[in-house]
Protein backbone atom coordinates (compact mmCIF):
# COMPACT_ATOMS: atom_id res chain seq x y z
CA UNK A 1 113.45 78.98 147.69
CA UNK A 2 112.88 75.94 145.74
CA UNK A 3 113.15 75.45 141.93
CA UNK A 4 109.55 76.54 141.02
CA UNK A 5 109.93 80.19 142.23
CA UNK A 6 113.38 80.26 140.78
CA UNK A 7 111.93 79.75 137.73
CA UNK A 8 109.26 82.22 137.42
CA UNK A 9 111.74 84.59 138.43
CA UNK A 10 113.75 83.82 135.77
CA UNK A 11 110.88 84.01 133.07
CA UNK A 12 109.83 87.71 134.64
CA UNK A 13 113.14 89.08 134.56
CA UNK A 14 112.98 87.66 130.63
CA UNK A 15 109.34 89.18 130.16
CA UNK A 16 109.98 92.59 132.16
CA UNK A 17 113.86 93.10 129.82
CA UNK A 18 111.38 91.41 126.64
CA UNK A 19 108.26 93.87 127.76
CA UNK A 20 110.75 97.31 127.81
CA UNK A 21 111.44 96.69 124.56
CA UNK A 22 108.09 97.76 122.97
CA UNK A 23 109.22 98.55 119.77
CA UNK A 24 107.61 94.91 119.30
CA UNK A 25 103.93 95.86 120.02
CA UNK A 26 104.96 99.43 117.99
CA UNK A 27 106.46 97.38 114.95
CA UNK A 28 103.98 94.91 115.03
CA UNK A 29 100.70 97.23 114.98
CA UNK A 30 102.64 99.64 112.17
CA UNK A 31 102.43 96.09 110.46
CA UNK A 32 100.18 93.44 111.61
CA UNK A 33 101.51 91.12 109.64
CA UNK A 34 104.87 90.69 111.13
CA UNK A 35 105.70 87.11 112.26
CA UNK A 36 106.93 86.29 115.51
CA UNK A 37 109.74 84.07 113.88
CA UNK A 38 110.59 88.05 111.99
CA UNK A 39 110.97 89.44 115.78
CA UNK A 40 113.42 87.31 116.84
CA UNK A 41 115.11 87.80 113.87
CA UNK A 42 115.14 90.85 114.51
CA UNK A 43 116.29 90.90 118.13
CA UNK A 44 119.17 88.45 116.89
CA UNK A 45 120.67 91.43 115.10
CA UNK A 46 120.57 93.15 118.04
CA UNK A 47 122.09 91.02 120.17
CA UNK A 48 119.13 89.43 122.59
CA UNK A 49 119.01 85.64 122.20
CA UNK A 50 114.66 84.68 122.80
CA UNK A 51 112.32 82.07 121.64
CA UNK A 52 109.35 82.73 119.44
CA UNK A 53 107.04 81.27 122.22
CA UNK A 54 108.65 83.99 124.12
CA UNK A 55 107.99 86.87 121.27
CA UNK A 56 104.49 85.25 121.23
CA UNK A 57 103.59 85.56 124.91
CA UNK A 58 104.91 89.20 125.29
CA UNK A 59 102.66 89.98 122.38
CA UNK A 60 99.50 88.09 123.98
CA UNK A 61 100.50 89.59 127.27
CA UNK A 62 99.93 93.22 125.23
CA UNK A 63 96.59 92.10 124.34
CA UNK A 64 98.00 91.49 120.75
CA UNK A 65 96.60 87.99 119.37
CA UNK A 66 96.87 85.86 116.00
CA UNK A 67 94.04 85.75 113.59
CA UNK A 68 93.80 85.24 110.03
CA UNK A 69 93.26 88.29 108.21
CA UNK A 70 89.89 88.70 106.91
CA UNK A 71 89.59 89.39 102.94
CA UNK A 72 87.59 92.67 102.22
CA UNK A 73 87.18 94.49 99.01
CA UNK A 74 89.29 97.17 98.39
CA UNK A 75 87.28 100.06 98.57
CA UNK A 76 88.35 103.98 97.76
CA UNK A 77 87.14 106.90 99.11
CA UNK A 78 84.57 107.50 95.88
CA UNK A 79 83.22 104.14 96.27
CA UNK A 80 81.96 104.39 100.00
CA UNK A 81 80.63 107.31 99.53
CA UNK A 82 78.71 105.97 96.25
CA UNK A 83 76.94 103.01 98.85
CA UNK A 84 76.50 105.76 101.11
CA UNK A 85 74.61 107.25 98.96
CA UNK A 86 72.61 104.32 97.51
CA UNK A 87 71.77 103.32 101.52
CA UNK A 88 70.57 106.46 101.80
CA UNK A 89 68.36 106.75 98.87
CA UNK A 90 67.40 103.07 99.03
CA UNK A 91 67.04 103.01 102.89
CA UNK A 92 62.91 103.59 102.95
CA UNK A 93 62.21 100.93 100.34
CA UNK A 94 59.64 98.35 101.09
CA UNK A 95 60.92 94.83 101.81
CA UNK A 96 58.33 93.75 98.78
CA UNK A 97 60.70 95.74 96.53
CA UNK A 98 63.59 94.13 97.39
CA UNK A 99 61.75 90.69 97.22
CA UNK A 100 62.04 91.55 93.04
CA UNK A 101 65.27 92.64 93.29
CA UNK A 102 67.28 90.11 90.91
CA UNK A 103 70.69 89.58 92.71
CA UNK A 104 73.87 87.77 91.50
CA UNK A 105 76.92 86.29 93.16
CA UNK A 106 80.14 86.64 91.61
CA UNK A 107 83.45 85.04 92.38
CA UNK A 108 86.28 85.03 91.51
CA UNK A 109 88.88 82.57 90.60
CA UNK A 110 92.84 82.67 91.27
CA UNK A 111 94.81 81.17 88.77
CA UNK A 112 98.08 81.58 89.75
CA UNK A 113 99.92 81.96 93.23
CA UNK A 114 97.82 81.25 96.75
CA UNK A 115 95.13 82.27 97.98
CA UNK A 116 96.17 85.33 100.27
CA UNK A 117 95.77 83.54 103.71
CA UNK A 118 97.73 85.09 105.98
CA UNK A 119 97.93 85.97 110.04
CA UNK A 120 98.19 88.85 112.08
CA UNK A 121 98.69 90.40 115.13
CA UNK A 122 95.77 92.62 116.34
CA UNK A 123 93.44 93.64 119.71
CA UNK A 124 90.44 92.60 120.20
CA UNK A 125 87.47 94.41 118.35
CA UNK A 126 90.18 96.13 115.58
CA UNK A 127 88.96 92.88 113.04
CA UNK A 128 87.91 95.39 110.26
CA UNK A 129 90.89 98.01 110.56
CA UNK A 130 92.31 98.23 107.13
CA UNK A 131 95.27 97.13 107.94
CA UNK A 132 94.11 93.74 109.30
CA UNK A 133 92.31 93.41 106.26
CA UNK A 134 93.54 91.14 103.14
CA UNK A 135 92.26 93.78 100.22
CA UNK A 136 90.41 91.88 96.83
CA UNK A 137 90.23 93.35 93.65
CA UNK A 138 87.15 91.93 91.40
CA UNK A 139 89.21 92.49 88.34
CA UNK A 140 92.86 91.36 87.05
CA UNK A 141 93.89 87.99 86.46
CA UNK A 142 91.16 85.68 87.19
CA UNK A 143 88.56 84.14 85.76
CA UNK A 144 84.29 85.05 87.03
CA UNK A 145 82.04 83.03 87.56
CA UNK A 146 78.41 84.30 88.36
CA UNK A 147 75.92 82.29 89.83
């Protein structure tokens, strides 16, 4: 056996020990937002030595892959079920209705601290989960601008 397959048994004994351990892929869809560089922490305190490319392709090997977190307004029970009920009472309107409808864009400003941006872990087609979400509040702490 020459050095090649030596190697990739060496990396699937490491993935296989790293893979059993799936309180990773539990922890890190209780909390999306867990970095890799947190996991090996983690594991550091337990006494396994790994790599965060190593965290990273056990996660990607779960079908678990980076993204930014998308910003979405955050949005109680009482007010979905308010725009349900608008959809539903607006939902046979005429398109020449809406034509007259005068909209408005509002935005709003941070003045202090980042901007939220942030990464996490999730499947594929789980983009709008709550949890992968970055909630905004229109109010508190900024300044509006409408347009």
């Amino acid at each position: 056996m020459g050095p090649r397959s030596r190697h990739t048994a060496q990396e699937g004994v490491t993935l296989c020990l790293l893979e059993m351990n799936l309180l990773w892929c539990e922890k890190v869809q209780i909390n999306p937002r867990t970095t890799a560089k947190d996991l090996v922490k983690m594991l550091v305190e337990t006494g396994t030595k790994v790599s965060i490319s190593t965290v990273k392709r056990v996660l990607y090997r779960n079908n678990l892959k980076g993204h930014s977190a998308r910003k979405k307004p955050l949005l109680q029970n009482h007010h979905k079920k308010a725009r349900l009920r608008f959809a539903t009472a607006h939902g046979d309107k005429d398109p020449t209705f809406w034509r007259n409808v005068l909209w408005s864009d509002e935005t709003k400003i941070e003045w202090f601290g980042h901007n939220g941006h942030c990464y996490v872990w999730r499947k594929k087609g789980e983009a709008c989960k709550p949890k992968n979400n970055i909630p905004t509040v229109k109010h508190g702490g900024g300044s509006m601008l409408r347009g």
